[in-house]
PDB file of N, CA and C in Angstrom:
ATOM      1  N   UNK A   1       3.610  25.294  20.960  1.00  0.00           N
ATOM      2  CA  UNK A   1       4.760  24.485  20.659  1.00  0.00           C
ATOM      3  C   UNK A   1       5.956  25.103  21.371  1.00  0.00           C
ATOM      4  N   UNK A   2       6.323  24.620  22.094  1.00  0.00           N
ATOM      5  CA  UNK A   2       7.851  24.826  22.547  1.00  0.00           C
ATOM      6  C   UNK A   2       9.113  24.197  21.815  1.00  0.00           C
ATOM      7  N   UNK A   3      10.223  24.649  21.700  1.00  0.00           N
ATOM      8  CA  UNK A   3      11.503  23.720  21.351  1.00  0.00           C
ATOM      9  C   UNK A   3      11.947  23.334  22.301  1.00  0.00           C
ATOM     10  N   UNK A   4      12.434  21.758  21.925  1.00  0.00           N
ATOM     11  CA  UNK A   4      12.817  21.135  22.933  1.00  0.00           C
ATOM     12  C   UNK A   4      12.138  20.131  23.820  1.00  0.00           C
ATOM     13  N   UNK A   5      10.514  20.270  23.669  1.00  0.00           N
ATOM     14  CA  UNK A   5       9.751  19.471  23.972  1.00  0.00           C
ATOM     15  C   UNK A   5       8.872  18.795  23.548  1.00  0.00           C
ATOM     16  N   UNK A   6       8.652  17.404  23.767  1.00  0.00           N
ATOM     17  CA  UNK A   6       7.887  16.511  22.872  1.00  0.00           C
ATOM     18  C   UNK A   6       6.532  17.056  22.550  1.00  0.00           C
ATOM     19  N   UNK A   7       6.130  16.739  20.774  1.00  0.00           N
ATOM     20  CA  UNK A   7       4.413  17.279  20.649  1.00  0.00           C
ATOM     21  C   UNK A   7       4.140  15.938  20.220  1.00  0.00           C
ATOM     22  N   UNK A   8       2.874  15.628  20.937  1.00  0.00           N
ATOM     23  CA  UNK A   8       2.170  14.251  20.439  1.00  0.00           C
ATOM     24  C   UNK A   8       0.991  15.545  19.635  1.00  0.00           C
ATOM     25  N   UNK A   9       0.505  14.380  18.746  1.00  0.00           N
ATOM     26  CA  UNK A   9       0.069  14.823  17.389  1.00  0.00           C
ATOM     27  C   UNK A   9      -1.204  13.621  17.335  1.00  0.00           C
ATOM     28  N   UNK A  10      -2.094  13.155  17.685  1.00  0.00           N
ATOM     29  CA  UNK A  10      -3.129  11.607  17.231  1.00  0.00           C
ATOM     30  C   UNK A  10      -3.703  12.126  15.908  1.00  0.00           C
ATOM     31  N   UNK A  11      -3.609  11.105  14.981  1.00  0.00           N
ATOM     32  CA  UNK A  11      -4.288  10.570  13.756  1.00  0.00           C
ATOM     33  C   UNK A  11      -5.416   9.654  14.050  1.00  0.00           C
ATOM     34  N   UNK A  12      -6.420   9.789  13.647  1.00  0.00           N
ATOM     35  CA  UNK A  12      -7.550   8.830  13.511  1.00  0.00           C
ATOM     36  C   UNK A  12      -7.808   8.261  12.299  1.00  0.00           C
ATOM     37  N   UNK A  13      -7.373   6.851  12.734  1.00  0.00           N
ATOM     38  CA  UNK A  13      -7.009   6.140  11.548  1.00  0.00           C
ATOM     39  C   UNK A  13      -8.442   5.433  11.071  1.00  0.00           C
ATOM     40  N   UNK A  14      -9.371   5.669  11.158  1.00  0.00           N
ATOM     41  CA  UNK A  14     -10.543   4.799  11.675  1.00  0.00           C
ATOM     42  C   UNK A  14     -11.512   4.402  10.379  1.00  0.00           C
ATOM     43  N   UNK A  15     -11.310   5.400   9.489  1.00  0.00           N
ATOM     44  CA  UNK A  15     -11.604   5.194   7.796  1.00  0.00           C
ATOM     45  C   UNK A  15     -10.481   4.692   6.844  1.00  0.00           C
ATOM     46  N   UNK A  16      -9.241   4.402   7.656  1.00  0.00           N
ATOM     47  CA  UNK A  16      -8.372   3.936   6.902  1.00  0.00           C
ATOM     48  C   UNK A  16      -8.140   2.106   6.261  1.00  0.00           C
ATOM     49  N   UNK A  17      -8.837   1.520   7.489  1.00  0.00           N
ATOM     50  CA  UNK A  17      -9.021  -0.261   6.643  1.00  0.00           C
ATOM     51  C   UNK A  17      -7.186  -0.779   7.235  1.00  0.00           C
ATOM     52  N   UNK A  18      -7.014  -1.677   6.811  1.00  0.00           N
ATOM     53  CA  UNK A  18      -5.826  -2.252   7.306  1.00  0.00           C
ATOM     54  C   UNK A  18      -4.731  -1.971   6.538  1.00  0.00           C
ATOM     55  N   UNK A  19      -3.118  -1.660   7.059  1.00  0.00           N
ATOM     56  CA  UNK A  19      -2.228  -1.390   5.927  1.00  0.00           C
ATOM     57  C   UNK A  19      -1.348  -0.380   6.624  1.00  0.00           C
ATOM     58  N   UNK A  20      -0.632  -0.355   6.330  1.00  0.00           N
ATOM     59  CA  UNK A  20       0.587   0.130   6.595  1.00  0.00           C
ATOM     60  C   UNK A  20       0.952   1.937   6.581  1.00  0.00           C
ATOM     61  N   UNK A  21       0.677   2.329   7.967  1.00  0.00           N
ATOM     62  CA  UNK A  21       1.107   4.280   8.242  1.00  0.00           C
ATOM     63  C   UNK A  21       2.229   4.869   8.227  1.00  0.00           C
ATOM     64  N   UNK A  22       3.185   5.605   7.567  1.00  0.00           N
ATOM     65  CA  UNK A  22       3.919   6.295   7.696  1.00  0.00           C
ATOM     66  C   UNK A  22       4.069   7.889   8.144  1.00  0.00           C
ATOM     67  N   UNK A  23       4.760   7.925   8.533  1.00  0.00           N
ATOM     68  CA  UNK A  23       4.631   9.583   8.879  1.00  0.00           C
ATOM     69  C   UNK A  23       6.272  10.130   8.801  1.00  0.00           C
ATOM     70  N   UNK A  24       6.445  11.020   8.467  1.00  0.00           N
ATOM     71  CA  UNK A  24       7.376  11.950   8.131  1.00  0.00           C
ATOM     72  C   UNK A  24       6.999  13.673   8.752  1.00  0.00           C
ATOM     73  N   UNK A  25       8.339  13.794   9.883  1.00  0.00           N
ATOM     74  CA  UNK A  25       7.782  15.564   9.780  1.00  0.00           C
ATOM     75  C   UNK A  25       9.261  15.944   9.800  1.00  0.00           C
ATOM     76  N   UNK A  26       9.126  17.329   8.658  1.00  0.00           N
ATOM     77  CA  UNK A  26       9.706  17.969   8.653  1.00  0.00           C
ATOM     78  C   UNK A  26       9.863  19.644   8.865  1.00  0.00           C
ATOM     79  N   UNK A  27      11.375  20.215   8.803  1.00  0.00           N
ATOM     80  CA  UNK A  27      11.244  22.098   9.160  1.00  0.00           C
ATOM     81  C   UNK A  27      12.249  22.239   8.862  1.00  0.00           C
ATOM     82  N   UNK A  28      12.014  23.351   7.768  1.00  0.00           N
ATOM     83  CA  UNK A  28      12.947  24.153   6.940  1.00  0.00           C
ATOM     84  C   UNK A  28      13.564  23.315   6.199  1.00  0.00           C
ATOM     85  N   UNK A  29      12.995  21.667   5.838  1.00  0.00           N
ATOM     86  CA  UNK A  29      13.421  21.198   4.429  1.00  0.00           C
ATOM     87  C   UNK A  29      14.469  19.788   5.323  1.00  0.00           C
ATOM     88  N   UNK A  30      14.114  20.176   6.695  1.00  0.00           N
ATOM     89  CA  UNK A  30      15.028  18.837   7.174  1.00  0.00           C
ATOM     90  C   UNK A  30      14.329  17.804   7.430  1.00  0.00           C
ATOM     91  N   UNK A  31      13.844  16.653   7.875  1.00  0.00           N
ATOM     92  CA  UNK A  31      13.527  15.644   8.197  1.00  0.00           C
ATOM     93  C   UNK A  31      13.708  15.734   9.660  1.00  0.00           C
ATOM     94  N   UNK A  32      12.504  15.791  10.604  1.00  0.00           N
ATOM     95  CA  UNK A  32      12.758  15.655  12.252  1.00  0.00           C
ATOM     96  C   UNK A  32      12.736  14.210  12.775  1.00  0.00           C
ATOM     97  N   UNK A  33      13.036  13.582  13.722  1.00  0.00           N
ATOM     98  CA  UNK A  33      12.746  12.155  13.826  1.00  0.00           C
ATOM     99  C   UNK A  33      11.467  11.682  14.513  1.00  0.00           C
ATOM    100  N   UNK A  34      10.902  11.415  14.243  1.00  0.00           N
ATOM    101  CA  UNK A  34       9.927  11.096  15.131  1.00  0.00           C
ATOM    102  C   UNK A  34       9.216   9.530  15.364  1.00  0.00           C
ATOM    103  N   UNK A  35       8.204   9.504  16.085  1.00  0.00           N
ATOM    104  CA  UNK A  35       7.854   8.365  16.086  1.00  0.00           C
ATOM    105  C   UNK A  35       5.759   7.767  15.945  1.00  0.00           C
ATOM    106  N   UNK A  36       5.794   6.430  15.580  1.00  0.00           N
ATOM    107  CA  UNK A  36       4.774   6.126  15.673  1.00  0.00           C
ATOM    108  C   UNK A  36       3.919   4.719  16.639  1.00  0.00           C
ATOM    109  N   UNK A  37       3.215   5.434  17.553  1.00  0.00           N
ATOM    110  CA  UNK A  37       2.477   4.358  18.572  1.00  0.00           C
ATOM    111  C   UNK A  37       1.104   3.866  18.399  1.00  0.00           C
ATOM    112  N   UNK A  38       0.841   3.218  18.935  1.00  0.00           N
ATOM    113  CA  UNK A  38      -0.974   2.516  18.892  1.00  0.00           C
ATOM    114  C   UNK A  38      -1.385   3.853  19.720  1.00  0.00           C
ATOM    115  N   UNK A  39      -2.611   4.442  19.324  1.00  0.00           N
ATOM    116  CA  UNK A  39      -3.267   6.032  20.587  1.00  0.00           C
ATOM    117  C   UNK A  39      -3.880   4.612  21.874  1.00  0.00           C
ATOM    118  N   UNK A  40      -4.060   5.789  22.379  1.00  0.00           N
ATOM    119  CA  UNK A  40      -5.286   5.193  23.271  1.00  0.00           C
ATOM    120  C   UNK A  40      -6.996   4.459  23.276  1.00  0.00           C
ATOM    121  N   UNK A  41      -7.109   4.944  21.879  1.00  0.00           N
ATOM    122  CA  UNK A  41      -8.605   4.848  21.355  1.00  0.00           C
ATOM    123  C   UNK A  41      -8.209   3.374  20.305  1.00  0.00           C
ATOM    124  N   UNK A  42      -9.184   2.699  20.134  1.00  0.00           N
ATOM    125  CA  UNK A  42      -8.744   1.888  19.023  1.00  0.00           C
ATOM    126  C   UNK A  42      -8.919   2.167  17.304  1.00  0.00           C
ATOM    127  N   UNK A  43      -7.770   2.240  16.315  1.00  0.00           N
ATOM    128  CA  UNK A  43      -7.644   2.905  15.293  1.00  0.00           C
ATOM    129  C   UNK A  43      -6.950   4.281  15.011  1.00  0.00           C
ATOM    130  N   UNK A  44      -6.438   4.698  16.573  1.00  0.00           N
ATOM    131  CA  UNK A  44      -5.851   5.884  16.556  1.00  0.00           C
ATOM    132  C   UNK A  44      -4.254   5.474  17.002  1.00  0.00           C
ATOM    133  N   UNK A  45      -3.514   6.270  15.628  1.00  0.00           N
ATOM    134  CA  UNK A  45      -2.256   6.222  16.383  1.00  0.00           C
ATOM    135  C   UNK A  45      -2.000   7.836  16.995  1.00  0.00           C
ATOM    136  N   UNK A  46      -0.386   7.826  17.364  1.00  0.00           N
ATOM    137  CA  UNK A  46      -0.367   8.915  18.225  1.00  0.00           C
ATOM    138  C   UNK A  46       1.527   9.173  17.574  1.00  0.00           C
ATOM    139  N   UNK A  47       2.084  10.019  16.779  1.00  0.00           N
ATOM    140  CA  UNK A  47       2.512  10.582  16.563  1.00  0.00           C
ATOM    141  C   UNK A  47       3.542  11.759  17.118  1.00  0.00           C
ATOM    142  N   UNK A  48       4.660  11.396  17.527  1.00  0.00           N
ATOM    143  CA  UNK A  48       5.363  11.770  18.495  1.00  0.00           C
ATOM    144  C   UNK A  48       6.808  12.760  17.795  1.00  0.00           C
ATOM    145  N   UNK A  49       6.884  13.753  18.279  1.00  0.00           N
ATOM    146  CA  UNK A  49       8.434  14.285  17.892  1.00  0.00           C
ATOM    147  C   UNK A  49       8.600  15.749  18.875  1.00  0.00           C
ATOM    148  N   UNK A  50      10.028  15.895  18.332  1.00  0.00           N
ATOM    149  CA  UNK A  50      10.815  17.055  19.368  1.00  0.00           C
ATOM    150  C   UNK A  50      10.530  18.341  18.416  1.00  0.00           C
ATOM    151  N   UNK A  51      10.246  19.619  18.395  1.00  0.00           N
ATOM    152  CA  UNK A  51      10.411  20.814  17.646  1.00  0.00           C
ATOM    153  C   UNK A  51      12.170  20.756  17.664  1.00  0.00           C
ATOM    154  N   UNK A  52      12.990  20.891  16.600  1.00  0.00           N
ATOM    155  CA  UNK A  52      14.002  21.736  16.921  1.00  0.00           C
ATOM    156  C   UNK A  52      13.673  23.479  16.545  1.00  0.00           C
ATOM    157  N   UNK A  53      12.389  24.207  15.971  1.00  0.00           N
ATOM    158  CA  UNK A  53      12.856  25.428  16.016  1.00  0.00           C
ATOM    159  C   UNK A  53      10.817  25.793  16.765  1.00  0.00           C
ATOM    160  N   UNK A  54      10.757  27.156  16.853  1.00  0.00           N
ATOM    161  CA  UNK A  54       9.916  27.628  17.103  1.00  0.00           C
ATOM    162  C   UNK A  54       8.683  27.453  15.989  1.00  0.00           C
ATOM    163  N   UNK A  55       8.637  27.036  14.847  1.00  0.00           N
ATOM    164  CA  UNK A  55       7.655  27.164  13.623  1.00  0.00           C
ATOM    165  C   UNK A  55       7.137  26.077  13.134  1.00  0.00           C
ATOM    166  N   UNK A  56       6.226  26.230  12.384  1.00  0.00           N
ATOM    167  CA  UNK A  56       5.462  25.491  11.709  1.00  0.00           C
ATOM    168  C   UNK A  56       6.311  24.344  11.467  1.00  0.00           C
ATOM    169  N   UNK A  57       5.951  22.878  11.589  1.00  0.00           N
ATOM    170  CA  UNK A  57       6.520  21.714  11.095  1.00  0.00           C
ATOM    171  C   UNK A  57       5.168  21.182  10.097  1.00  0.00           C
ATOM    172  N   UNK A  58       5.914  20.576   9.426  1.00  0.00           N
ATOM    173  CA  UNK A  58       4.888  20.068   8.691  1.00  0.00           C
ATOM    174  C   UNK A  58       4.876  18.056   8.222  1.00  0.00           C
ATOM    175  N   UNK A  59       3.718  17.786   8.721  1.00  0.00           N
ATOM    176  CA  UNK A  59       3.744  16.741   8.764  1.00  0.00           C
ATOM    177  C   UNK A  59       3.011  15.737   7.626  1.00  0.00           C
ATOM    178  N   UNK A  60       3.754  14.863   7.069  1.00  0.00           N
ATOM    179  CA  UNK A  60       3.537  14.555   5.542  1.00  0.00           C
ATOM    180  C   UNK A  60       2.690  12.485   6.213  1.00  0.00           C
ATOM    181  N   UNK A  61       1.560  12.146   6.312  1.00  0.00           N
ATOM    182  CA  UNK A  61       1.309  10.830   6.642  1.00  0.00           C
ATOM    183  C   UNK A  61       0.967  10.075   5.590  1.00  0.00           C
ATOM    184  N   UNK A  62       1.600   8.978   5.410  1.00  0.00           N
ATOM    185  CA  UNK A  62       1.540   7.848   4.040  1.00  0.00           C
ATOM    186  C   UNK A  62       0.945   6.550   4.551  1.00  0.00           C
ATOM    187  N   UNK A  63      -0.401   6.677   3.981  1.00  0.00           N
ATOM    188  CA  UNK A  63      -0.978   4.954   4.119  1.00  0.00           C
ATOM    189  C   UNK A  63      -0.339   4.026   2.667  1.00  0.00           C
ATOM    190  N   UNK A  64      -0.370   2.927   3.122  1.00  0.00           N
ATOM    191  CA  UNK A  64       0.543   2.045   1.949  1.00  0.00           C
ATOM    192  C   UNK A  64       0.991   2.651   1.366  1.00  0.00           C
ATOM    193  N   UNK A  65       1.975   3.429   1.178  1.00  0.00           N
ATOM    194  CA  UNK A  65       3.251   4.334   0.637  1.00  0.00           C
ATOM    195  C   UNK A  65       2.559   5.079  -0.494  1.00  0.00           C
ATOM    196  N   UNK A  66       1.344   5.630  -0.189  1.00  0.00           N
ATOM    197  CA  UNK A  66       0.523   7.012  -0.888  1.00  0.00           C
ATOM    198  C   UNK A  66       0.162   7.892   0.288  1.00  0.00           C
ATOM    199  N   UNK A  67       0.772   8.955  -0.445  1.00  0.00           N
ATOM    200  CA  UNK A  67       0.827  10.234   0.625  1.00  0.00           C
ATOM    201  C   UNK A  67      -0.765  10.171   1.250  1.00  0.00           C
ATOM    202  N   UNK A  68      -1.430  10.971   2.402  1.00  0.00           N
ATOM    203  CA  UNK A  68      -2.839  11.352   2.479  1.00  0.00           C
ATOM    204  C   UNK A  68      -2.869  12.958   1.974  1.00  0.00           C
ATOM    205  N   UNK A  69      -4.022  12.815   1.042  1.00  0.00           N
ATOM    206  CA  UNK A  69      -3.913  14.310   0.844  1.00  0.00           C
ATOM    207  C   UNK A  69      -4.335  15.272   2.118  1.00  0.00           C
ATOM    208  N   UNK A  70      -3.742  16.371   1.880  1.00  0.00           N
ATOM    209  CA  UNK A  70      -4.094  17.732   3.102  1.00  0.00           C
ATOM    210  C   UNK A  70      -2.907  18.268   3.342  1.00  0.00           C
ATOM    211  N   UNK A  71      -3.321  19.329   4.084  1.00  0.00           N
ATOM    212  CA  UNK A  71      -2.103  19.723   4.773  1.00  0.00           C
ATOM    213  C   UNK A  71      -1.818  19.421   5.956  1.00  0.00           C
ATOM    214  N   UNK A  72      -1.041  19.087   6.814  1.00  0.00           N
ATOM    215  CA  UNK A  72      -1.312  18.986   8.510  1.00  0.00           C
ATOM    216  C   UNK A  72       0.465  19.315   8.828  1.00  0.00           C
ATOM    217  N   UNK A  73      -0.024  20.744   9.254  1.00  0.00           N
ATOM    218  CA  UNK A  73       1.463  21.311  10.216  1.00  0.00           C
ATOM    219  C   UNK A  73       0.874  21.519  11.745  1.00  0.00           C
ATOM    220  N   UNK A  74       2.042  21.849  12.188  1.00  0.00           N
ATOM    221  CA  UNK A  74       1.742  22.336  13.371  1.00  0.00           C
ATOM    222  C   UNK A  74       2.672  22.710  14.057  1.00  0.00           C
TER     223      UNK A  74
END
């Protein structure tokens, strides 16, 4: 991970059924902005944002506005 440069992140959505993805990442309690695209594969999106610091972000993904359980930083 660098700061300052974009990390794509893909989710495989492929056990998920139809309905609505959210994603949220945050570091050190802030909210980063990021974004969400169709992947390349079909059922995969692709998950896009900037680091602002050197560390762990942690990324929180919501199908129909229920969290998925796990952890997923990076």
């Amino acid at each position: 991970m660098h700061e300052g440069n974009v990390l794509l992140w893909t989710v495989n959505a492929t056990s998920a059924g139809s309905g609505c993805l959210e994603v949220t990442v945050t570091s050190h309690g802030e909210e980063i902005p990021s974004s969400v695209t169709a992947g390349t594969h079909a059922r995969d999106v692709e998950v896009a944002f900037v680091p602002k610091h050197v560390e762990t972000h942690l990324v929180n993904i919501y199908f129909n506005g229920q969290i998925v359980p796990g952890y997923f930083g990076c």
